[in-house]
C-alpha atoms as a PDB file:
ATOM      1  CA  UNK A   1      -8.273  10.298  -6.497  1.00  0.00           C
ATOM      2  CA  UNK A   2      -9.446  13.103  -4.620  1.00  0.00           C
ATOM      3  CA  UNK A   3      -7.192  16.001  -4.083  1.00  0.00           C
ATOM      4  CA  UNK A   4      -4.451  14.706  -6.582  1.00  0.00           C
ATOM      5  CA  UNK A   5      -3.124  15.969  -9.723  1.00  0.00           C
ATOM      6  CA  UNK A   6      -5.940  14.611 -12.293  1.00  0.00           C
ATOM      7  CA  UNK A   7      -8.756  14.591 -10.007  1.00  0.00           C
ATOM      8  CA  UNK A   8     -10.384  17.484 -11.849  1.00  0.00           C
ATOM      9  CA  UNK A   9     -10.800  15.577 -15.052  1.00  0.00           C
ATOM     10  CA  UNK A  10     -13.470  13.786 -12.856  1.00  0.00           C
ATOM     11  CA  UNK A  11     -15.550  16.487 -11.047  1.00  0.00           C
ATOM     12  CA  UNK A  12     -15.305  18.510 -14.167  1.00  0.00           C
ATOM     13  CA  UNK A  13     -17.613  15.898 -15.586  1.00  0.00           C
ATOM     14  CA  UNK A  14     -19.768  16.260 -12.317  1.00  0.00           C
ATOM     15  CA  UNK A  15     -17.585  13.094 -10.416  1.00  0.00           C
ATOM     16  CA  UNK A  16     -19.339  12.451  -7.136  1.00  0.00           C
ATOM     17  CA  UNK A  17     -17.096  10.818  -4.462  1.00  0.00           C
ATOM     18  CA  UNK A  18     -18.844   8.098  -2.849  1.00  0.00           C
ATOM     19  CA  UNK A  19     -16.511   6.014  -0.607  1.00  0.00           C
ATOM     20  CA  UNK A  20     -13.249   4.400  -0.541  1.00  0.00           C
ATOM     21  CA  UNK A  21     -12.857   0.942  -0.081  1.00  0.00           C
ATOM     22  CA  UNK A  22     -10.510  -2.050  -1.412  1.00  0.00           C
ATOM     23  CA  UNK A  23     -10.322  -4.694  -4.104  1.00  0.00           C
ATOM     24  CA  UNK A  24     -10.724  -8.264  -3.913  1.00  0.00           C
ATOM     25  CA  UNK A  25      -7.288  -9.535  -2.963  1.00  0.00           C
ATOM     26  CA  UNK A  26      -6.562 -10.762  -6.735  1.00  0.00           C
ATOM     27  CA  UNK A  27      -4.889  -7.398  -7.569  1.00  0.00           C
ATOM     28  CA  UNK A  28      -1.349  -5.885  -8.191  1.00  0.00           C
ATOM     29  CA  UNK A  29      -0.736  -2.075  -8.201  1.00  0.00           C
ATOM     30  CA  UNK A  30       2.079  -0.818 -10.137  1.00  0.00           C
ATOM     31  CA  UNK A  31       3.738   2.144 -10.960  1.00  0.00           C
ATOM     32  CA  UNK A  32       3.655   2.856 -14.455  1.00  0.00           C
ATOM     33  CA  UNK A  33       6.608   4.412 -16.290  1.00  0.00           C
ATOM     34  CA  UNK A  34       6.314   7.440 -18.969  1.00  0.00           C
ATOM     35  CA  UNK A  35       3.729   9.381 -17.721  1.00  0.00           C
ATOM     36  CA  UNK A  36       3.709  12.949 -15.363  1.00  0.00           C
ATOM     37  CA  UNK A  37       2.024  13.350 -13.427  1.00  0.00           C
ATOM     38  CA  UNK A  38       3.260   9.641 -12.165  1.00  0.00           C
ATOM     39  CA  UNK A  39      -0.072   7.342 -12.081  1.00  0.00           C
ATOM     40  CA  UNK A  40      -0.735   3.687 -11.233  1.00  0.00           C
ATOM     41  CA  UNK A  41      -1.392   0.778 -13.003  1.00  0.00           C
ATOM     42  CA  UNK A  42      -4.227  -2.246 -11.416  1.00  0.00           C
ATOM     43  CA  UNK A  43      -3.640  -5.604 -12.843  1.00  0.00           C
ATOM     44  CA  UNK A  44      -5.750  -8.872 -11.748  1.00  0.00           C
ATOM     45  CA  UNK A  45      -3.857 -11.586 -11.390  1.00  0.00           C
ATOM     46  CA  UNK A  46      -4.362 -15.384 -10.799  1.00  0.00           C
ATOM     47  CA  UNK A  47      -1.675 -15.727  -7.974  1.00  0.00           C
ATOM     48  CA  UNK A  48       0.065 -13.862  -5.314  1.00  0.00           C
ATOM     49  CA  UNK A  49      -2.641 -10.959  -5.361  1.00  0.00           C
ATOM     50  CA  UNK A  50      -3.166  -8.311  -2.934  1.00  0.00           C
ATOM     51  CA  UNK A  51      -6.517  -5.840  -1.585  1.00  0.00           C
ATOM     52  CA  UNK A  52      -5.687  -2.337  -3.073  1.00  0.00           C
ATOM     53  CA  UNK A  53      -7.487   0.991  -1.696  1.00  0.00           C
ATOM     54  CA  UNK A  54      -9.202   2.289  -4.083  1.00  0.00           C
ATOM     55  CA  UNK A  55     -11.920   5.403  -4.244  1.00  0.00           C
ATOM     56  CA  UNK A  56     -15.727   4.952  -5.938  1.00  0.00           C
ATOM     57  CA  UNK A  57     -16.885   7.486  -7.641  1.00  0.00           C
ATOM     58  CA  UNK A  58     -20.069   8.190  -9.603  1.00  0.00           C
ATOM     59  CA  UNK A  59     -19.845   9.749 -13.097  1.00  0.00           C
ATOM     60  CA  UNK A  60     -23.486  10.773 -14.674  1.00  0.00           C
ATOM     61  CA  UNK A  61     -24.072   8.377 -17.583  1.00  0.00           C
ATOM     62  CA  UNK A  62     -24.178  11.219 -20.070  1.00  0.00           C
ATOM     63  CA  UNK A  63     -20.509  11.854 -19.088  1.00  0.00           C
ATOM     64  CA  UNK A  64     -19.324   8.525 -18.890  1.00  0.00           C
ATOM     65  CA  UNK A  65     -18.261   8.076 -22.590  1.00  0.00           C
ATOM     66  CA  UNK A  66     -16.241  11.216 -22.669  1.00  0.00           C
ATOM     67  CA  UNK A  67     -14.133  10.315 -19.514  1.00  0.00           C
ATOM     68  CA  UNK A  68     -13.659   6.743 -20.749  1.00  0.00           C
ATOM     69  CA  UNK A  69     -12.519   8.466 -24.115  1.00  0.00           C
ATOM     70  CA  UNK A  70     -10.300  10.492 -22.505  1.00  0.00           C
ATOM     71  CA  UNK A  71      -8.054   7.650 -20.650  1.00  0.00           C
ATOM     72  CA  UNK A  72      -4.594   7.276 -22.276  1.00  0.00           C
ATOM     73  CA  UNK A  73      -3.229   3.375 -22.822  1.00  0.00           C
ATOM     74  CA  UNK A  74      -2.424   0.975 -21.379  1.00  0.00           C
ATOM     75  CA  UNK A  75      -4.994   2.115 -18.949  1.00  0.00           C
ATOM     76  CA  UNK A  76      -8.283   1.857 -19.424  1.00  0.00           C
ATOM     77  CA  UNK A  77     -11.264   0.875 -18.048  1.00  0.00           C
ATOM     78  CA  UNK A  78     -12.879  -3.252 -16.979  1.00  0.00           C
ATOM     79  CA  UNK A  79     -14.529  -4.713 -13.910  1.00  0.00           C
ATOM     80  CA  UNK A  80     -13.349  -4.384 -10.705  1.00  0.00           C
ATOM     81  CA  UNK A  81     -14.316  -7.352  -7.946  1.00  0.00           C
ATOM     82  CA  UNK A  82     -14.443  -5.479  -4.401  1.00  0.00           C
ATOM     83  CA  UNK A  83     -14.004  -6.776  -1.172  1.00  0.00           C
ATOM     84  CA  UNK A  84     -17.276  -7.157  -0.431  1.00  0.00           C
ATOM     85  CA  UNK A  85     -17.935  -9.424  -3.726  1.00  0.00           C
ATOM     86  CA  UNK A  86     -19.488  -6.301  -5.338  1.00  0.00           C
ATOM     87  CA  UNK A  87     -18.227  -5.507  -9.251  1.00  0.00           C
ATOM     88  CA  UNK A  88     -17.678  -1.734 -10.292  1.00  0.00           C
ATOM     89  CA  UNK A  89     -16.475  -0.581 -13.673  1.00  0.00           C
ATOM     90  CA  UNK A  90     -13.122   1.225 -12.750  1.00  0.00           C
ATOM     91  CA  UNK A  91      -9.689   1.795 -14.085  1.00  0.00           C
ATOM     92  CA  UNK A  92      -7.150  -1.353 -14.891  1.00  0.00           C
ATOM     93  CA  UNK A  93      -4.152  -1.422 -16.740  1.00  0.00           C
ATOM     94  CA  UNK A  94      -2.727  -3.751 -19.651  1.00  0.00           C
ATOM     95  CA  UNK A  95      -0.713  -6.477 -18.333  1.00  0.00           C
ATOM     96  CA  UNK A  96       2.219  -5.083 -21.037  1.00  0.00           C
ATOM     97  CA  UNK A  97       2.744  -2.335 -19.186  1.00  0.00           C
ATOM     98  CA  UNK A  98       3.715  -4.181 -15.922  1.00  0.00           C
ATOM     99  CA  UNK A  99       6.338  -5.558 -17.448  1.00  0.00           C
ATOM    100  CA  UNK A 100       8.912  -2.686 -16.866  1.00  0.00           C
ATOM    101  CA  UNK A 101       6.750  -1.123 -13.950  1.00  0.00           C
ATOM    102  CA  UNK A 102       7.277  -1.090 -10.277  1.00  0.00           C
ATOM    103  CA  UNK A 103       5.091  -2.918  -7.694  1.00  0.00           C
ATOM    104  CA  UNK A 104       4.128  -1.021  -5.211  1.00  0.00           C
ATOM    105  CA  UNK A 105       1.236  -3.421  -4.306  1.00  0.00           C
ATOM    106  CA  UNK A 106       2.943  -3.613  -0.764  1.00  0.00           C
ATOM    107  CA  UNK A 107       1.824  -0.150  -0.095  1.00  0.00           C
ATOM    108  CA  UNK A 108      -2.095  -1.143  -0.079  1.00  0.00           C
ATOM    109  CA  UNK A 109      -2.484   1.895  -2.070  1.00  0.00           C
ATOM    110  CA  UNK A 110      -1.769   4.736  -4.302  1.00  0.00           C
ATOM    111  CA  UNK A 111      -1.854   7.327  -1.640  1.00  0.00           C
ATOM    112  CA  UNK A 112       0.300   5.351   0.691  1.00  0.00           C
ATOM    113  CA  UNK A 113       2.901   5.002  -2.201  1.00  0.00           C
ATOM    114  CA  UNK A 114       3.084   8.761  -3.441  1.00  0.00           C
ATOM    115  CA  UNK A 115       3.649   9.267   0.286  1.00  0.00           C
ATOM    116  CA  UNK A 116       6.463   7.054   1.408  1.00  0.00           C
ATOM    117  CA  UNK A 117       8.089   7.115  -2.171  1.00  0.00           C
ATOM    118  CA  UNK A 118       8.224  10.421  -3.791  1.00  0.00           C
END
């Protein structure tokens, strides 16, 4: 996201911000244990789902592989439904790692939880 921690692995590979918007509300957003800088974790689910905030951004297809390559598990990348019905490729998390993670889905979004929580 821009302005945090790891936003310069993106416009290292010439990331171009586009907008932020929200998922579909069939989406939990955890906080992930084990990693620093702290980072999230977006899981669709069937039930009790929520619409998280979330930023676009546009990688140049030459650069695409070596971001993707670069993502540590359980994250990684899948298809993302937006609220408008429109699907982007974007980051998700393994549903394994939820298991001892936090919800934080009630804060809309990652920016909202870093700060009222840390």
């Amino acid at each position: 996201m821009k302005d945090l921690p790891l936003n310069p692995q993106l416009t290292a590979l010439d990331g171009k911000f586009m907008e932020a918007t929200q998922t579909s509300p069939d989406y939990k957003l955890f906080k992930l244990n084990g990693f620093i800088p702290p980072r999230p974790g977006l899981l669709r689910v069937v039930e009790n789902g929520s619409a998280i905030g979330l930023e676009i951004w546009q990688i140049p297809l030459k650069n695409y592989g070596e971001f993707v390559a670069s993502i540590p598990a359980p994250l990684g990348f899948g298809t993302l439904k937006l609220a408008d019905g429109s699907l982007v490729q974007g980051f998700m998390c393994e549903a394994y790692a939820t298991l001892d993670a936090v919800d934080i889905s009630r804060y809309g979004n990652w920016r909202n939880y870093l700060k009222e929580s840390l």
